[in-house]
N, C-alpha and C. Protein backbone atom coordinates (compact mmCIF):
# COMPACT_ATOMS: atom_id res chain seq x y z
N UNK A 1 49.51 -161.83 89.55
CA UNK A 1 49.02 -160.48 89.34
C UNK A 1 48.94 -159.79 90.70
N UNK A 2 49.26 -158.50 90.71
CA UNK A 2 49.07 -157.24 91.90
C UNK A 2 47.44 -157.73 92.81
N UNK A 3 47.41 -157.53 94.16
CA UNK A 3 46.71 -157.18 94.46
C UNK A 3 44.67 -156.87 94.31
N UNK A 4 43.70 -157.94 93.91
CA UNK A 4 42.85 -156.77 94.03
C UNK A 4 42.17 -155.74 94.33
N UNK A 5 42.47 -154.42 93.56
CA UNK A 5 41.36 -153.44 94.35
C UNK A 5 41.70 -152.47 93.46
N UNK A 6 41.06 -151.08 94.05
CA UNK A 6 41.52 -150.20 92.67
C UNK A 6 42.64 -149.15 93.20
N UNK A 7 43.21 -148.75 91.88
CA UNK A 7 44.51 -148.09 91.86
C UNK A 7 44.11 -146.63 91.08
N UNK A 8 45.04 -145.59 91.76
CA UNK A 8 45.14 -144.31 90.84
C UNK A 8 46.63 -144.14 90.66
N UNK A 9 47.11 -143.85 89.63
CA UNK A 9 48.44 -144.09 88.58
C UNK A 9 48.37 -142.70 88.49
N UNK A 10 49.91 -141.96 87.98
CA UNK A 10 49.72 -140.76 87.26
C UNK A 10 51.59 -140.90 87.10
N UNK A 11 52.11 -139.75 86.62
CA UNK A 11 53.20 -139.26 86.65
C UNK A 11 54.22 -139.93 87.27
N UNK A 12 53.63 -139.44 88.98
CA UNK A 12 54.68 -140.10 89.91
C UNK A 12 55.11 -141.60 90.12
N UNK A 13 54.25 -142.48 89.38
CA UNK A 13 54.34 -144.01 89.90
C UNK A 13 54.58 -144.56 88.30
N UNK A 14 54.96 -143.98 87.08
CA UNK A 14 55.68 -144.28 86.38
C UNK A 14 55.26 -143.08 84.63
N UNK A 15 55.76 -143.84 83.90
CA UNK A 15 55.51 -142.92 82.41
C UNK A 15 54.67 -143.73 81.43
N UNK A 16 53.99 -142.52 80.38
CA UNK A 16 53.56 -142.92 79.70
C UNK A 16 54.31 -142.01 78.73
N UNK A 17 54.36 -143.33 77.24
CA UNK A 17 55.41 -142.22 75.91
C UNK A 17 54.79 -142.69 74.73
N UNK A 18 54.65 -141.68 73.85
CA UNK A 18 54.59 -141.68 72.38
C UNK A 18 55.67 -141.76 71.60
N UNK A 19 55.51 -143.49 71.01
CA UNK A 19 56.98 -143.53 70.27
C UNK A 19 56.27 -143.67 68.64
N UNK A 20 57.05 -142.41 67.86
CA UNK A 20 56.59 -142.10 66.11
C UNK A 20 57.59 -142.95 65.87
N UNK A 21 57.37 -143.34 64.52
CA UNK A 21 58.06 -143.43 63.60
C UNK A 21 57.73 -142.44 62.49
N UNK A 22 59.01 -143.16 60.76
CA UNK A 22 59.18 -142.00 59.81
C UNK A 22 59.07 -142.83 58.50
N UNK A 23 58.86 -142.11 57.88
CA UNK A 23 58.51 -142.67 56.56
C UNK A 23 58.92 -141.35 55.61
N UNK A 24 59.12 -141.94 54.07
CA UNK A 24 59.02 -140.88 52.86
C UNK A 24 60.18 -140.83 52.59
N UNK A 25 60.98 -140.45 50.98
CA UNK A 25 62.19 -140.42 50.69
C UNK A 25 63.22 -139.81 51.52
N UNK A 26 62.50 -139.15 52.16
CA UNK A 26 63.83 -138.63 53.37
C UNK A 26 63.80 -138.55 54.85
N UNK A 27 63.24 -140.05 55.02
CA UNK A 27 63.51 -140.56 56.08
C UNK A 27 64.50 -140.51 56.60
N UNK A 28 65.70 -140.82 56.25
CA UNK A 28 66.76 -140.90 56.64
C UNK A 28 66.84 -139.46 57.29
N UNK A 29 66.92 -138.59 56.94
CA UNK A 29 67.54 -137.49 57.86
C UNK A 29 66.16 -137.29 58.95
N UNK A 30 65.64 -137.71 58.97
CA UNK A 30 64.19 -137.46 60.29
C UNK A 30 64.65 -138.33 61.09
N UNK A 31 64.16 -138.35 62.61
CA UNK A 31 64.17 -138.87 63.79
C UNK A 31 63.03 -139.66 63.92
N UNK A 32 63.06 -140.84 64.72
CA UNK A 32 61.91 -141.31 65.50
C UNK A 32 62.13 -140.39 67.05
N UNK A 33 60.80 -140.83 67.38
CA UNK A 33 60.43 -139.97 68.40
C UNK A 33 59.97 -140.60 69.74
N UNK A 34 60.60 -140.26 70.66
CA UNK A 34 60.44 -140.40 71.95
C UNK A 34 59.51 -138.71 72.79
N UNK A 35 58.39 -139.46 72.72
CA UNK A 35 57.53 -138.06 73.72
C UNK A 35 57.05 -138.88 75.12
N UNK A 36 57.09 -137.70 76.33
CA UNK A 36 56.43 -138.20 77.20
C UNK A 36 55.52 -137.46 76.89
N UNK A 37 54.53 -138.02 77.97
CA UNK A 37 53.28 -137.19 78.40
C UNK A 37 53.62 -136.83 79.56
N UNK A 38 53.60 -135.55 80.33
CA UNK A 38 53.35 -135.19 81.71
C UNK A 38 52.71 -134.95 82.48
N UNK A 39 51.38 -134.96 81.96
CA UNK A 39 50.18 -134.91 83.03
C UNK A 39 49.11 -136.20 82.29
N UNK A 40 49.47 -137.08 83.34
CA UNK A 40 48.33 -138.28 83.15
C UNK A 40 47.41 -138.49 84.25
N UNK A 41 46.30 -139.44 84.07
CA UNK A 41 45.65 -139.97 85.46
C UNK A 41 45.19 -141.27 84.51
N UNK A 42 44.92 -142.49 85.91
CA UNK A 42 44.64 -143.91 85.07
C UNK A 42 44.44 -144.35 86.66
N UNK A 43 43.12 -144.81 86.19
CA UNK A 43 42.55 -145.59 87.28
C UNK A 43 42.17 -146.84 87.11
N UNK A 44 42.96 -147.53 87.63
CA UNK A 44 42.85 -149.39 87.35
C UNK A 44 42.14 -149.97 88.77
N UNK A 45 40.74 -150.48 88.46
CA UNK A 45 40.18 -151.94 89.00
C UNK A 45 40.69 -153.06 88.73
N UNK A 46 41.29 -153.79 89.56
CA UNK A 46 41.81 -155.17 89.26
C UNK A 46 41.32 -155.97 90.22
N UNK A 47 40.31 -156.98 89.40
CA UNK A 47 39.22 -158.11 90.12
C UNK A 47 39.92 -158.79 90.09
N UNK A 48 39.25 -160.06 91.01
CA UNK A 48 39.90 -161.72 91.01
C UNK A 48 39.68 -162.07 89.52
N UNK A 49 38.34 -161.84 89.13
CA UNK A 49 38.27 -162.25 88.05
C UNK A 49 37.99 -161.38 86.80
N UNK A 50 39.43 -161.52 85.77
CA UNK A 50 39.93 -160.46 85.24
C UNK A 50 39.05 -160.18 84.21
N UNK A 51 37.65 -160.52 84.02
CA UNK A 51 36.51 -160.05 83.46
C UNK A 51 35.72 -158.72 83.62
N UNK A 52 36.04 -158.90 85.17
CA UNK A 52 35.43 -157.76 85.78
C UNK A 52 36.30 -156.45 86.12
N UNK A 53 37.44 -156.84 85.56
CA UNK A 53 38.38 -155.48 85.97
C UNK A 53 38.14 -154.37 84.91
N UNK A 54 38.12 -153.15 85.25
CA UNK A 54 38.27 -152.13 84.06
C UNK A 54 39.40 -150.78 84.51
N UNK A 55 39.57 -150.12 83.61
CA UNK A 55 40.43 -148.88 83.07
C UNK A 55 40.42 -148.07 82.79
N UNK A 56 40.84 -147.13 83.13
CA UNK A 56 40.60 -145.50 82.17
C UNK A 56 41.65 -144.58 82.43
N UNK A 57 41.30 -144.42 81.41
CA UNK A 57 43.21 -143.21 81.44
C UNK A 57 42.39 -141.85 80.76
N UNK A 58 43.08 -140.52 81.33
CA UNK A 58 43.03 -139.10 80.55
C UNK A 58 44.49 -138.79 80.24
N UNK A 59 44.46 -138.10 79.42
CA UNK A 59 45.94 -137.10 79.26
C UNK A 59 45.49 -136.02 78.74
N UNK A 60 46.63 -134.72 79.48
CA UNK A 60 46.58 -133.45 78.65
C UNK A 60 48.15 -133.63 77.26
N UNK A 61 46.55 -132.88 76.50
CA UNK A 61 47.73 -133.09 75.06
C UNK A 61 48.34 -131.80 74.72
N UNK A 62 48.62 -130.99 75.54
CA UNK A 62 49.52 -130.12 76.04
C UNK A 62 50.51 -130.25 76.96
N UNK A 63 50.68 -131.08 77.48
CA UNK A 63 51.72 -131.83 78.29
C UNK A 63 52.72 -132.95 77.43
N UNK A 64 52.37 -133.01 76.44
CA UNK A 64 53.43 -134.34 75.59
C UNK A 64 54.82 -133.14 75.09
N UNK A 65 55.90 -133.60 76.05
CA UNK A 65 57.41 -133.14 75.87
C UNK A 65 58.29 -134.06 74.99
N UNK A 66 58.74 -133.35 73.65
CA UNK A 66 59.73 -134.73 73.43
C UNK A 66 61.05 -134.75 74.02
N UNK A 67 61.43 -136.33 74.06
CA UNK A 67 62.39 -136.68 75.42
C UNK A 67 63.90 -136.65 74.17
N UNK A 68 63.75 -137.40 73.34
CA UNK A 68 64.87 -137.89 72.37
C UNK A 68 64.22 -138.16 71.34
N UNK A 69 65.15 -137.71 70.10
CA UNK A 69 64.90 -138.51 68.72
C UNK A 69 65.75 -139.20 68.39
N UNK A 70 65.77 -140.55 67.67
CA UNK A 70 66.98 -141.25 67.18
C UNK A 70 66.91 -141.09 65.41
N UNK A 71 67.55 -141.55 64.85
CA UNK A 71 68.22 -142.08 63.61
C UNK A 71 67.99 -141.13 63.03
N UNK A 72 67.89 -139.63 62.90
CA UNK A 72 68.09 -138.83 62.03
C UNK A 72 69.36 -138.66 62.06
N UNK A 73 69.64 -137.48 60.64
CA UNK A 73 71.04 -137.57 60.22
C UNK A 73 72.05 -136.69 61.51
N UNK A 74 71.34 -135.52 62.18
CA UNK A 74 71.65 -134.93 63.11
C UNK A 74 71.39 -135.03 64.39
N UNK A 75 71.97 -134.87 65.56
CA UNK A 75 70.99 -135.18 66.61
C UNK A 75 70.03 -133.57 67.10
N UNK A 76 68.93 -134.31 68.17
CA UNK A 76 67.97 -133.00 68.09
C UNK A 76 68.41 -131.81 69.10
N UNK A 77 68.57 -131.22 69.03
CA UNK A 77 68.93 -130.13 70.27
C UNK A 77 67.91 -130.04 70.75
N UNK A 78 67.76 -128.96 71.91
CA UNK A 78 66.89 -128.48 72.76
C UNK A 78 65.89 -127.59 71.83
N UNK A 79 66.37 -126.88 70.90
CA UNK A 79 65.22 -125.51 69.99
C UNK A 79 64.48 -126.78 69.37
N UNK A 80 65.17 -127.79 68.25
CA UNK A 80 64.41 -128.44 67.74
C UNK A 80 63.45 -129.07 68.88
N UNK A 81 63.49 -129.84 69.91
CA UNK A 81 62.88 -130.37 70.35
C UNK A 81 61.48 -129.61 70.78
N UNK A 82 61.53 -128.12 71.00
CA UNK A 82 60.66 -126.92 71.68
C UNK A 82 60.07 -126.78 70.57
N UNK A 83 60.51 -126.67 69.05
CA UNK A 83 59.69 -126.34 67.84
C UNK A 83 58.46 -127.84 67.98
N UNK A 84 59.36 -129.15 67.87
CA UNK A 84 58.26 -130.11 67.35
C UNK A 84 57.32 -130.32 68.26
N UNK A 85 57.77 -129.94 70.17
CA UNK A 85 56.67 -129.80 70.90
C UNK A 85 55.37 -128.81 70.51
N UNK A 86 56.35 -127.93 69.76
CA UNK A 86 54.77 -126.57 69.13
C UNK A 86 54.30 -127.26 68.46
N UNK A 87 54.69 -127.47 67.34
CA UNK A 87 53.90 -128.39 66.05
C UNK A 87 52.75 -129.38 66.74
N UNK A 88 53.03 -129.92 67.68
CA UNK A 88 52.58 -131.29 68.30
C UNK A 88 51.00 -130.24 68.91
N UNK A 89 51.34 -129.46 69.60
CA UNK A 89 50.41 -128.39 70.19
C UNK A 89 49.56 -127.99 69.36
N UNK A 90 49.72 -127.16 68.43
CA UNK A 90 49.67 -126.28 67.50
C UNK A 90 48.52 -126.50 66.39
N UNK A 91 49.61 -128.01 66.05
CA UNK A 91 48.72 -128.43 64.42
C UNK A 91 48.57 -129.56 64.25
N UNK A 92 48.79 -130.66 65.43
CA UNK A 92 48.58 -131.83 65.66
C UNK A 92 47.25 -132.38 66.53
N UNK A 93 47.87 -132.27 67.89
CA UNK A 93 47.25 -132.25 68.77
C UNK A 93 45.73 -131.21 69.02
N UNK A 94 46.31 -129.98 68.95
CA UNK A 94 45.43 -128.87 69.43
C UNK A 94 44.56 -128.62 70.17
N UNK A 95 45.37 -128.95 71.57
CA UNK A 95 44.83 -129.22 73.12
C UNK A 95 43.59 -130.14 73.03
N UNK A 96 43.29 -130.95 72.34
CA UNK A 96 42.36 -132.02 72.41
C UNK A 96 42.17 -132.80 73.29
N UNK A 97 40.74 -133.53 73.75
CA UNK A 97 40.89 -134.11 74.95
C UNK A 97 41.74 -135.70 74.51
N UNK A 98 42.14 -136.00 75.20
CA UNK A 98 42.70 -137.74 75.22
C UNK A 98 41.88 -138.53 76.28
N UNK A 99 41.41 -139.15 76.25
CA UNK A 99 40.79 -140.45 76.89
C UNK A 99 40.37 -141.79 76.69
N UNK A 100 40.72 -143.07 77.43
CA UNK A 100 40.72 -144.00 77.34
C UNK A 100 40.09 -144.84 78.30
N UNK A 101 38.75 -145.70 77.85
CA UNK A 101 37.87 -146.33 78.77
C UNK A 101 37.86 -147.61 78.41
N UNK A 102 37.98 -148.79 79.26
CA UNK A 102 37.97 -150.15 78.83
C UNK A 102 36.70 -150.70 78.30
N UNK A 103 36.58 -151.16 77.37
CA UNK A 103 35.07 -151.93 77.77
C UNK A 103 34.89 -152.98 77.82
N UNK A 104 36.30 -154.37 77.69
CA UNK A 104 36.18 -155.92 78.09
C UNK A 104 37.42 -155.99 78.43
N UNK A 105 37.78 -156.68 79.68
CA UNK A 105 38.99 -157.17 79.80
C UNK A 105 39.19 -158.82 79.90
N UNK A 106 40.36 -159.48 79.47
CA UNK A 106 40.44 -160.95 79.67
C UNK A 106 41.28 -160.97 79.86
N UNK A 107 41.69 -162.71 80.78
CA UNK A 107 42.98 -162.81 81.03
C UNK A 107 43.59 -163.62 79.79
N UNK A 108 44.78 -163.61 79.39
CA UNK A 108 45.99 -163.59 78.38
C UNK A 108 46.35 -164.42 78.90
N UNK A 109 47.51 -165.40 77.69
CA UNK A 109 48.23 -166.23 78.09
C UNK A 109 49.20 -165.64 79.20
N UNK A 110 49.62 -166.36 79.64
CA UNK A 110 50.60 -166.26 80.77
C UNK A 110 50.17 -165.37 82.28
N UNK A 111 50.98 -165.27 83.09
CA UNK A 111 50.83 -164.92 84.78
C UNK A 111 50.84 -162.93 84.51
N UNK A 112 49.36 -162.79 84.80
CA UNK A 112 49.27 -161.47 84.89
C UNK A 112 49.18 -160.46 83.71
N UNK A 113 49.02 -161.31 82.60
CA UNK A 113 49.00 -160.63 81.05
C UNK A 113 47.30 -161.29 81.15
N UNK A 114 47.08 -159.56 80.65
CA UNK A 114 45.45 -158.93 80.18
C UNK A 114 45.38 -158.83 78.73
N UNK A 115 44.48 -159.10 78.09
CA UNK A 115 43.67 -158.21 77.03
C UNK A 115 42.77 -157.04 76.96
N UNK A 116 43.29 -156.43 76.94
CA UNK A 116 42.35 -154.92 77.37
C UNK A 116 41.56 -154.32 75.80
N UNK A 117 40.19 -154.27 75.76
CA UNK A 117 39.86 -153.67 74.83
C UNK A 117 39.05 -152.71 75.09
N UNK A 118 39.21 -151.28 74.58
CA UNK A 118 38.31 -150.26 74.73
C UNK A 118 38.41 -149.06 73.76
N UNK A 119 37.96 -148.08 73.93
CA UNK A 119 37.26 -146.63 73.15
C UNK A 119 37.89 -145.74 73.49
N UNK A 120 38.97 -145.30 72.50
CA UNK A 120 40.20 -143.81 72.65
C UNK A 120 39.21 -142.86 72.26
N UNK A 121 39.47 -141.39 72.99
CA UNK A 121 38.98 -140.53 72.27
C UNK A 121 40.56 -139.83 72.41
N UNK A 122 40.48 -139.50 71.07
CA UNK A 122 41.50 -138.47 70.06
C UNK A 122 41.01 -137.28 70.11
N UNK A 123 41.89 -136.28 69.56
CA UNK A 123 41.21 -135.46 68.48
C UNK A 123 39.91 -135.47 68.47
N UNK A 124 39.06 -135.54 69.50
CA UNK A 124 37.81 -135.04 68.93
C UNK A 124 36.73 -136.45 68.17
N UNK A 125 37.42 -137.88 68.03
CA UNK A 125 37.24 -139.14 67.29
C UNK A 125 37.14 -140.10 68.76
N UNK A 126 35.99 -141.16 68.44
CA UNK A 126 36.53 -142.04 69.54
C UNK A 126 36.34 -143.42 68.56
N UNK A 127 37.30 -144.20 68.80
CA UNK A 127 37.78 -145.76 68.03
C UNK A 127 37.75 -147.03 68.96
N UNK A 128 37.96 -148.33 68.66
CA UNK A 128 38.35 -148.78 69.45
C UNK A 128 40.12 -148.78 69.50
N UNK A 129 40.38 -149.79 70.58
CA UNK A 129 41.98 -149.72 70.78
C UNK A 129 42.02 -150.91 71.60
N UNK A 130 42.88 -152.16 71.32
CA UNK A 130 42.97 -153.01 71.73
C UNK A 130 44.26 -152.93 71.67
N UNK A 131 44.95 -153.90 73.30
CA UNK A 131 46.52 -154.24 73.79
C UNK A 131 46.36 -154.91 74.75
N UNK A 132 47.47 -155.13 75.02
CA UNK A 132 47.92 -156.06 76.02
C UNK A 132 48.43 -155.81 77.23
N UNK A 133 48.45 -155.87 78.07
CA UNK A 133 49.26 -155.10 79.63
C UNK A 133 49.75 -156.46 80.31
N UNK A 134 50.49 -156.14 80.97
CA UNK A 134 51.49 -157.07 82.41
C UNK A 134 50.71 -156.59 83.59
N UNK A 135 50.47 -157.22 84.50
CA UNK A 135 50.09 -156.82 85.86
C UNK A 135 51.18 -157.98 86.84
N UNK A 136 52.68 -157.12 86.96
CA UNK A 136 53.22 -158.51 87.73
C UNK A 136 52.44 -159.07 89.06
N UNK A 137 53.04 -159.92 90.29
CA UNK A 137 52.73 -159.58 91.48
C UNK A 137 53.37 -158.27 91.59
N UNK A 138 54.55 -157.91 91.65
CA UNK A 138 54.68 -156.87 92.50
C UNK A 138 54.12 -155.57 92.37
N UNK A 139 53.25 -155.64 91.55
CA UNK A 139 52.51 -154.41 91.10
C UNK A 139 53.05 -153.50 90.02
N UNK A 140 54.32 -154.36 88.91
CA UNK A 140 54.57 -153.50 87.96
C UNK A 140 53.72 -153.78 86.85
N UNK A 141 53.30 -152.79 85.74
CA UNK A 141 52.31 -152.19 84.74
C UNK A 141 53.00 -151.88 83.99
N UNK A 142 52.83 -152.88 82.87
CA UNK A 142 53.56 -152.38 81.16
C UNK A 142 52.14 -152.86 80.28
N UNK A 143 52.77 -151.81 78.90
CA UNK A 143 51.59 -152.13 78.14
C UNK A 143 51.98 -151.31 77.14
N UNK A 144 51.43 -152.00 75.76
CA UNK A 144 52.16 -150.93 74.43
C UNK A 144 50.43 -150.95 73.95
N UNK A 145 49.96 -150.21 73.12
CA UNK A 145 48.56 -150.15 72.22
C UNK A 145 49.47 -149.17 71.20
N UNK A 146 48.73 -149.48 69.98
CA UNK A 146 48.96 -148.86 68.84
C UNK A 146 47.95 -148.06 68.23
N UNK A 147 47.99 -146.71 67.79
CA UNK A 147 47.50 -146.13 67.88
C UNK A 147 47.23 -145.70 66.35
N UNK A 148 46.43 -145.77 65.59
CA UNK A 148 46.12 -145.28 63.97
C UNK A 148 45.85 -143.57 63.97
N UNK A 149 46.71 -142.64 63.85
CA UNK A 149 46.12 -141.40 63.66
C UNK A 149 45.10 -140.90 62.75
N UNK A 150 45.53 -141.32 61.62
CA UNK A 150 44.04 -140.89 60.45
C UNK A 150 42.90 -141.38 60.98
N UNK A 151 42.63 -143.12 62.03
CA UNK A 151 41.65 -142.96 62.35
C UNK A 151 40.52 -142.34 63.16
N UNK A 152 41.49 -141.38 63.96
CA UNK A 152 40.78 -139.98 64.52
C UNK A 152 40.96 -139.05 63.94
N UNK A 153 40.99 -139.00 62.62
CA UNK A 153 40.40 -138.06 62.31
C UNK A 153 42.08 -136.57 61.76
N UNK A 154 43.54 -137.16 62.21
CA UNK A 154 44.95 -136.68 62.20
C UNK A 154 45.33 -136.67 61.05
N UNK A 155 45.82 -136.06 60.62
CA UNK A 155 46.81 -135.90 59.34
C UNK A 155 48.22 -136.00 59.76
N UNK A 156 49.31 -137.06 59.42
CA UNK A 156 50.24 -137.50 60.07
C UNK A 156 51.05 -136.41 59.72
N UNK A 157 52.07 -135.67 60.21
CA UNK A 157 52.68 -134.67 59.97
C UNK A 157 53.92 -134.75 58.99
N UNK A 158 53.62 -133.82 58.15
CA UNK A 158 54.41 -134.16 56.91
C UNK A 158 55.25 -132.59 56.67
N UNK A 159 56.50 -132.89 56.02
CA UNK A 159 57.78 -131.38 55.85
C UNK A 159 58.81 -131.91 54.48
N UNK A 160 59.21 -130.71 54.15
CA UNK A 160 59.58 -131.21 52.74
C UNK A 160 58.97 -131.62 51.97
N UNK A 161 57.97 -130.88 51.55
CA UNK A 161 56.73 -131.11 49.91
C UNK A 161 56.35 -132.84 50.26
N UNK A 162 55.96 -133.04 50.99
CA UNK A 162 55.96 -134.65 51.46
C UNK A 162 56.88 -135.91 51.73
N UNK A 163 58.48 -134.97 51.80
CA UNK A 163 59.17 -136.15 51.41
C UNK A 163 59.85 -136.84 52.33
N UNK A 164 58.90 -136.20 53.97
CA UNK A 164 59.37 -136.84 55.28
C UNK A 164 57.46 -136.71 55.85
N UNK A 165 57.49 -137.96 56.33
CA UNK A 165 56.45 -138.27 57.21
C UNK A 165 56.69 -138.76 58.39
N UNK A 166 55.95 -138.45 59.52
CA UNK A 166 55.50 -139.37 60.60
C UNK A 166 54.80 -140.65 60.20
N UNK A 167 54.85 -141.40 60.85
CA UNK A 167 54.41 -142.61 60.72
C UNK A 167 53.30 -142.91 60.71
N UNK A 168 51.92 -143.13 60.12
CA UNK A 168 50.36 -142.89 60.62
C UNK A 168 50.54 -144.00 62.05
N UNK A 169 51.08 -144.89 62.00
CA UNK A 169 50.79 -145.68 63.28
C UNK A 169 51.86 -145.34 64.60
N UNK A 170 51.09 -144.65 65.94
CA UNK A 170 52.18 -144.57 66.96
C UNK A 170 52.02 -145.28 67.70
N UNK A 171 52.87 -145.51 68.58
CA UNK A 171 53.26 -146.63 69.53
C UNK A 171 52.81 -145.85 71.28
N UNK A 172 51.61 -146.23 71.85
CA UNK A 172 51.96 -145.37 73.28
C UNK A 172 52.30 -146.43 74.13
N UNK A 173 53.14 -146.52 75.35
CA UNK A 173 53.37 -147.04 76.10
C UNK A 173 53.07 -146.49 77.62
N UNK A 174 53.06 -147.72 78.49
CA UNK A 174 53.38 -147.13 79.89
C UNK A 174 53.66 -148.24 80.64
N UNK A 175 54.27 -147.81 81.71
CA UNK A 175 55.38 -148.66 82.17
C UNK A 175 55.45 -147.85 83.41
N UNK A 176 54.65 -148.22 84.36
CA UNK A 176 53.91 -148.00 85.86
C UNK A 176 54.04 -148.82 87.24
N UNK A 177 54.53 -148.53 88.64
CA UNK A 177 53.83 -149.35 89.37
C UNK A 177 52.87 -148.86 90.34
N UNK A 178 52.23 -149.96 90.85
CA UNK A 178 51.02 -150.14 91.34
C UNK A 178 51.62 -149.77 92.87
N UNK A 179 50.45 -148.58 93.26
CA UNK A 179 50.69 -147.94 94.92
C UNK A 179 49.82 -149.42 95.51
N UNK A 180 49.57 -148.55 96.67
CA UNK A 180 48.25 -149.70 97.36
C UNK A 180 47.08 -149.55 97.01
N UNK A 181 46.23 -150.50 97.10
CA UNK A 181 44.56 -150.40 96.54
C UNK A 181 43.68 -149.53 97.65
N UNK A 182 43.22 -148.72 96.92
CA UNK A 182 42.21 -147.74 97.35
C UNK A 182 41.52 -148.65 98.53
């Protein structure tokens, strides 16, 4: 594992993305979804002993751009992509705060794999959220958590009298490296 001491993460030292999925009889012509976020901050403590390390991440939820969609029947252009960023704004999101605070960490099988468990606030909802992260030596940071929208409180976004959905469960990732310790 990296270094101990603490770290500030954002943008420049790697990404964080919201990957949807689709559901409903007409899945098929919908996309999964690749969004970044563009304005993050995440401040990682990393102790000797990975009990004592903790986490916290913000995001603006006015900053999530989508990057690509796959497996729909068409691919997305640039307008579509600017519409579902509104939607996402608009009637999803609706500049809500995002934040994420650890409240136990353990070490995981293998060299530099954590268990991270802590309290998302959504929408206005705070849950728990449990995942897993990499801390290599060289200071690279991966990590997927899954994210339940209805359980803050979201209505998964639905078009065509219901017969295309988002997925209630999204996928966020990030995939970061580590500057020097504060």
């Amino acid at each position: 594992m990296a270094a101990p001491g603490r770290y500030t993460l954002g943008p420049d030292d790697g990404t964080l993305t919201v990957l949807t999925g689709k559901g409903g009889a007409a899945a098929r012509a919908a996309h999964n979804l690749s969004i970044l976020v563009q304005r993050w901050e995440a401040s990682v403590y990393l102790a000797d002993d990975p009990t004592e390390t903790t986490m916290s991440l913000t995001a603006d939820a006015r900053s999530l751009r989508v990057l690509d969609g796959t497996g729909g029947m068409t691919a997305l252009g640039d307008d579509d992509k600017a519409g579902i960023t509104q939607t996402i704004d608009d009637e999803v999101l609706q500049g809500t705060a995002i934040s994420f605070r650890s409240t136990d960490v353990a070490a995981d099988s293998g060299p530099g794999r954590l268990h991270v468990r802590g309290e998302l606030e959504l929408a206005g909802a705070t849950n728990p959220v449990d995942f897993e992260l990499t801390v290599a030596e060289d200071g690279h940071l991966t990590g997927t958590a899954t994210v339940t929208q209805t359980a803050h409180g979201i209505k998964p976004y639905t078009a065509l009298f219901g017969t295309l959905k988002v997925s209630d469960d999204v996928r966020v990732s990030i995939d970061a490296r580590l500057g020097e310790p504060a």
